[in-house]
C-alpha atoms as a PDB file:
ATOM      1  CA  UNK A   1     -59.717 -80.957  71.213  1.00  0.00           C
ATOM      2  CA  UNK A   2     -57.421 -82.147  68.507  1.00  0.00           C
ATOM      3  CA  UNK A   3     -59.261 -85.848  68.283  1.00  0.00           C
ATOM      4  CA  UNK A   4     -62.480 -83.624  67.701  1.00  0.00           C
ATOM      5  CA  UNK A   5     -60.203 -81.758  65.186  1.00  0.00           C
ATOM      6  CA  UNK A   6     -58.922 -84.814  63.523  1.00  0.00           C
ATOM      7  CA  UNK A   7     -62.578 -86.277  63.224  1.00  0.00           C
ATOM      8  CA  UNK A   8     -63.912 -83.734  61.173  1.00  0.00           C
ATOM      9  CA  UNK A   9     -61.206 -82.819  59.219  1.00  0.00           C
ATOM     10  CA  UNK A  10     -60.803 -86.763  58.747  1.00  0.00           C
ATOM     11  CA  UNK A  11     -64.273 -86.475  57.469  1.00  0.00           C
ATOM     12  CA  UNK A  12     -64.117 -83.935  55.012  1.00  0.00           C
ATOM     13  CA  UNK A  13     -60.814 -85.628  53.471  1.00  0.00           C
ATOM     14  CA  UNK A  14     -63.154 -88.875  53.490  1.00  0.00           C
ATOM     15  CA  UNK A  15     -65.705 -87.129  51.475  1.00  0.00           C
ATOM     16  CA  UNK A  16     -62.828 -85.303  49.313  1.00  0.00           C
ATOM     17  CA  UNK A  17     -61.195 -88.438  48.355  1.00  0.00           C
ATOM     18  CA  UNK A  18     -64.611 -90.390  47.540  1.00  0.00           C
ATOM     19  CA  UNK A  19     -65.793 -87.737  45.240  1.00  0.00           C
ATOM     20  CA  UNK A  20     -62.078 -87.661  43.783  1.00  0.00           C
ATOM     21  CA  UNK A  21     -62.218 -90.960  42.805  1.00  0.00           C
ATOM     22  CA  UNK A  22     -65.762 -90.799  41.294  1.00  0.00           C
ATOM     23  CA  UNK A  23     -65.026 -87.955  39.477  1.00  0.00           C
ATOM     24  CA  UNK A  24     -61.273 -88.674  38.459  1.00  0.00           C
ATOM     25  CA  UNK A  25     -60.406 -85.156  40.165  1.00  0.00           C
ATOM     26  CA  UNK A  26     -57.106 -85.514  41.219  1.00  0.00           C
ATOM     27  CA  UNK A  27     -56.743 -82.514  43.299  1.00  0.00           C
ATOM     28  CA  UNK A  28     -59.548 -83.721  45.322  1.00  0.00           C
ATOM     29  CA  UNK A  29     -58.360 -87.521  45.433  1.00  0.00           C
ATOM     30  CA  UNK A  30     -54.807 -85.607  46.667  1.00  0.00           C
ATOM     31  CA  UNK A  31     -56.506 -83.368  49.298  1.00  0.00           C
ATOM     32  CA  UNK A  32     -58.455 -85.908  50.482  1.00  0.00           C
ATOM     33  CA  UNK A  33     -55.994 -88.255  51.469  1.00  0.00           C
ATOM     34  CA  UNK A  34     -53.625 -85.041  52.668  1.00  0.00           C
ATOM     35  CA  UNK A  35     -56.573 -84.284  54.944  1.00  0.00           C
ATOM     36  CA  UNK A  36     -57.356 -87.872  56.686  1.00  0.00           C
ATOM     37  CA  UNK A  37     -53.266 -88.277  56.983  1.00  0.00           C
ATOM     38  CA  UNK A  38     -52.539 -84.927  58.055  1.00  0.00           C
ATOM     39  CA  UNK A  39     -53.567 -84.628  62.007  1.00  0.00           C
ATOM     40  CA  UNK A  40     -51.433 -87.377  62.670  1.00  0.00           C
ATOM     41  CA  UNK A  41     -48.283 -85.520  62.170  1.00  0.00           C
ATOM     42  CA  UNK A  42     -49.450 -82.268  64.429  1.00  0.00           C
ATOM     43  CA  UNK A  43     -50.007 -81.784  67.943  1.00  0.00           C
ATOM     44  CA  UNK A  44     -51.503 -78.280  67.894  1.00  0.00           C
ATOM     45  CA  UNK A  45     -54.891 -77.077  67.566  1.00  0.00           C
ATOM     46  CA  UNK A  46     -53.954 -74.439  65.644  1.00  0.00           C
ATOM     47  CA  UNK A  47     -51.650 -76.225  63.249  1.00  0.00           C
ATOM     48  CA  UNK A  48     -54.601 -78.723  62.354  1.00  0.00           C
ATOM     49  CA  UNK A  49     -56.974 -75.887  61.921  1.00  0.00           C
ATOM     50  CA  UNK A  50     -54.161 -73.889  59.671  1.00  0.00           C
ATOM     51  CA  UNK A  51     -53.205 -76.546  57.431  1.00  0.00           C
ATOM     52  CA  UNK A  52     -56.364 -78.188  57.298  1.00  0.00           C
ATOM     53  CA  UNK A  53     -58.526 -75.209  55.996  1.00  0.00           C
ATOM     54  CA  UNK A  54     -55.830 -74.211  53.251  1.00  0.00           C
ATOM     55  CA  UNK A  55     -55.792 -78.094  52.189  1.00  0.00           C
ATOM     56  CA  UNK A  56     -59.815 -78.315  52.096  1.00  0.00           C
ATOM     57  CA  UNK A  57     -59.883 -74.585  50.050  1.00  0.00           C
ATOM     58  CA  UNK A  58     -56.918 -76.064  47.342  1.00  0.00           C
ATOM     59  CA  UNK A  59     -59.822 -78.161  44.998  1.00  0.00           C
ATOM     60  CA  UNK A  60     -62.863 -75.824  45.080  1.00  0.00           C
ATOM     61  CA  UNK A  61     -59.951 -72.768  44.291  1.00  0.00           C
ATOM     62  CA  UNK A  62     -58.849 -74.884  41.169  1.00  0.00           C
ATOM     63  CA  UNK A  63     -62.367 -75.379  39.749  1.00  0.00           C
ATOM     64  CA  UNK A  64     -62.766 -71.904  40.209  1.00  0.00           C
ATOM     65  CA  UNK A  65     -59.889 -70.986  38.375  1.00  0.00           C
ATOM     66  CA  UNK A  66     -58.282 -69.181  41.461  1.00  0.00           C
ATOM     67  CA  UNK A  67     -55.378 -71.377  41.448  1.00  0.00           C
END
């Protein structure tokens, strides 16, 4: 379960840092590499699903203004 957890949150941090560097967005080039180094450090399924949704909302909320 966490390597299936790791894969996609791996792939959204893939996508994240690519369009960082593209756009010179550093909270996306940031998040993007949090989220592909991230799953290595926790064992949980929970923890990876925790941190990793917070991490992925963090650039979209500072476009937005949220943040």
């Amino acid at each position: 379960m966490t390597l299936f957890l790791s894969l996609i949150f791996g792939a959204v941090g893939t996508v994240y840092f690519v369009y960082g560097r593209r756009q010179h967005s550093v909270s996306y080039l940031i998040c993007g590499f949090v989220l592909i180094v991230y799953p290595y450090v926790f064992e949980s399924a929970a923890a990876i699903i925790g941190v990793g949704v917070v991490v992925a909302m963090i650039p979209p909320a500072i476009d937005k203004g949220w943040i």
